[in-house]
Protein backbone atom coordinates (compact mmCIF):
# COMPACT_ATOMS: atom_id res chain seq x y z
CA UNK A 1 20.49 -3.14 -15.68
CA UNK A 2 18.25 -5.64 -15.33
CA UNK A 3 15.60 -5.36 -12.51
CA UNK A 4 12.59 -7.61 -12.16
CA UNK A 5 9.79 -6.55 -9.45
CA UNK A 6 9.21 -8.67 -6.56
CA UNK A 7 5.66 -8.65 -4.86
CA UNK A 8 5.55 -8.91 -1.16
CA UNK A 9 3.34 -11.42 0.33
CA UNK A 10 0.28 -9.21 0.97
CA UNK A 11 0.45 -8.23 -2.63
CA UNK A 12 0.03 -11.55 -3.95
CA UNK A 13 -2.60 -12.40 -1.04
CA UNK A 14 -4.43 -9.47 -2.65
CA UNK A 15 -4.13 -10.29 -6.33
CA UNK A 16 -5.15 -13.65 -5.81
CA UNK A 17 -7.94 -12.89 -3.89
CA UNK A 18 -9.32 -10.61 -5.97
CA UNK A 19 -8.69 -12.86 -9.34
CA UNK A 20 -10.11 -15.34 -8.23
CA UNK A 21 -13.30 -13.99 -6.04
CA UNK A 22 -16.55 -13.25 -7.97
CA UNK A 23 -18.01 -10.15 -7.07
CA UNK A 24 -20.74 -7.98 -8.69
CA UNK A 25 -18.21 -5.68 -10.30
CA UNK A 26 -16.91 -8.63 -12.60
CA UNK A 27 -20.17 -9.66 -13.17
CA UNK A 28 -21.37 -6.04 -14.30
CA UNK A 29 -18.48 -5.71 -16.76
CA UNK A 30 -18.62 -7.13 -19.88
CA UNK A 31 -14.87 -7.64 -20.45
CA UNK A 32 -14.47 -9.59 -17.33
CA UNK A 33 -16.19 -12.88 -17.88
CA UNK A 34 -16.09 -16.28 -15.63
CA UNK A 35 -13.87 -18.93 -17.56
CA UNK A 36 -14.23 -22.39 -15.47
CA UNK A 37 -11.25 -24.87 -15.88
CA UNK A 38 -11.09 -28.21 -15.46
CA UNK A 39 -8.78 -31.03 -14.80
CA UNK A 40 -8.65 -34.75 -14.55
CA UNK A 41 -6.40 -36.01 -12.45
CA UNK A 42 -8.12 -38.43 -10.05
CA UNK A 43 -4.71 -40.02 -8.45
CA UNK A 44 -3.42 -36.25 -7.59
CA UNK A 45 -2.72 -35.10 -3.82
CA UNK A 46 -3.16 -31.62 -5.12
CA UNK A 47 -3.62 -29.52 -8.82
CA UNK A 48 -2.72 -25.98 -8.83
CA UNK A 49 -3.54 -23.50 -11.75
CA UNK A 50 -0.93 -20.83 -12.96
CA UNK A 51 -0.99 -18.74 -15.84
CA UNK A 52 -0.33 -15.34 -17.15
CA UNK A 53 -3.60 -14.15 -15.76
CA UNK A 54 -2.10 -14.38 -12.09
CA UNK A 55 1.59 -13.76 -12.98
CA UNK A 56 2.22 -17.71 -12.97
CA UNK A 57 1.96 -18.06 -8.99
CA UNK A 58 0.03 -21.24 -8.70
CA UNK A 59 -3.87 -21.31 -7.17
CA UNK A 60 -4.84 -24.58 -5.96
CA UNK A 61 -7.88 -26.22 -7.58
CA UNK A 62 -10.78 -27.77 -5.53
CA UNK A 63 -11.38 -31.43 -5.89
CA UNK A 64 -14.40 -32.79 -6.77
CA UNK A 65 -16.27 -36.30 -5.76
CA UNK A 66 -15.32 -37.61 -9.54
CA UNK A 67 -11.75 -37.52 -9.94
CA UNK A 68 -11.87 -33.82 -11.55
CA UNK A 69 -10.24 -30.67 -10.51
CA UNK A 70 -12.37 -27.55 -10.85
CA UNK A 71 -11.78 -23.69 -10.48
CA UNK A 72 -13.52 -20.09 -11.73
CA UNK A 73 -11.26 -17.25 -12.78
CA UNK A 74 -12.45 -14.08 -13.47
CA UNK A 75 -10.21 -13.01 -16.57
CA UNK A 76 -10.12 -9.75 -18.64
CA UNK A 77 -10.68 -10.17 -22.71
CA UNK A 78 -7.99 -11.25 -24.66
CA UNK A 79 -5.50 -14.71 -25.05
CA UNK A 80 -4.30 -15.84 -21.73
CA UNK A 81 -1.51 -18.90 -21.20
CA UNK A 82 -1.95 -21.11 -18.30
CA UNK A 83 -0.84 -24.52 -17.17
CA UNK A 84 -1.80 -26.91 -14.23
CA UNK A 85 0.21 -28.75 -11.78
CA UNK A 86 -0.53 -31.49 -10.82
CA UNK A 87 1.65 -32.47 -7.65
CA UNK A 88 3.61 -30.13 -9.13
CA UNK A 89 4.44 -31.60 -12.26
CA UNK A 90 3.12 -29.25 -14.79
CA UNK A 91 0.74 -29.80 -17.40
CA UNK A 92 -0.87 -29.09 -20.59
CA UNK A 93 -4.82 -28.96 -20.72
CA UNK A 94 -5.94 -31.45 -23.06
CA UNK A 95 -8.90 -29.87 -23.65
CA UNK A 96 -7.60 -26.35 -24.47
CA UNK A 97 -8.30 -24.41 -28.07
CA UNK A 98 -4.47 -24.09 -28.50
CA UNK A 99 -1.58 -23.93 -27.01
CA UNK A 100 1.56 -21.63 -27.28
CA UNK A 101 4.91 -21.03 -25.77
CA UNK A 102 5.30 -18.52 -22.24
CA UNK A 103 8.31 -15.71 -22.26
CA UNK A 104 10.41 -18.59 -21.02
CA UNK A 105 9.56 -20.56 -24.66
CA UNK A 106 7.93 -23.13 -22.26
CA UNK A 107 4.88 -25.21 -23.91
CA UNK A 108 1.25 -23.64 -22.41
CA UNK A 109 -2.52 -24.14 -23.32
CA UNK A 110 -4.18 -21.13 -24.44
CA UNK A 111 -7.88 -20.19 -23.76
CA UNK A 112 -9.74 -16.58 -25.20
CA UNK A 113 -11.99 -15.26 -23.57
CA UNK A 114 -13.84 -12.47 -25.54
C-alpha cells in the first residue's frame, strides 16, 4: 500500500513560517546557519523558491530595486536540492556548487551548508 502524508494548511503555514523566520534559536545553533539565495530574473512577475528543505512547496522571493530576487533560509547541515520558479517555470541556479537529480530524477542545484 502506498500512502503518502498530506499536510493540512496550518501545517504548512507553520513550517514555512518557521523555515524561513530568523529567530535567536537558529542563530544560537551552530548547525542551523543563514544561507541567502539569489536570483536574476529582472522581467519576472514573481520567483518562488522550493527545495527539499521545505518539502518542495514554493516560498516567494522578495524583489529587489536591481532586477534580483533575494531570500534567507535558515537550513540544518548537510546537502539540500532546491530550484526557483520563476513565473512558475522552474529553474536551475546558475550560480550553485552543483547540481543533482530530486526523487522524481528531476535536474536541481545543490548548495551545503556545513
Amino acid at each position: 500500500m502506498n500512502r503518502h502524508w498530506k499536510e493540512s494548511q496550518n501545517e504548512k503555514l507553520y513550517f514555512m513560517k518557521t523555515i524561513h523566520e530568523q529567530s535567536p534559536v537558529a542563530t544560537a545553533n551552530p548547525a542551523i546557519k543563514p544561507v541567502n539565495f539569489f536570483c536574476s530574473a529582472p522581467w519576472a512577475k514573481a520567483v518562488r523558491l522550493s527545495g527539499d528543505f521545505n518539502h518542495w512547496h514554493p516560498i516567494l522571493m522578495e524583489r529587489k530595486d536591481d532586477g534580483w530576487w533575494f531570500i534567507r533560509m535558515w537550513l540544518p547541515h548537510g546537502r539540500h536540492l532546491y530550484r526557483f520558479l520563476v513565473d512558475d517555470v522552474p529553474m536551475l541556479d546558475k550560480h550553485a556548487a552543483s547540481t543533482d537529480r530530486d526523487l522524481h530524477n528531476q535536474p536541481a542545484s545543490l548548495v551545503a551548508v556545513g
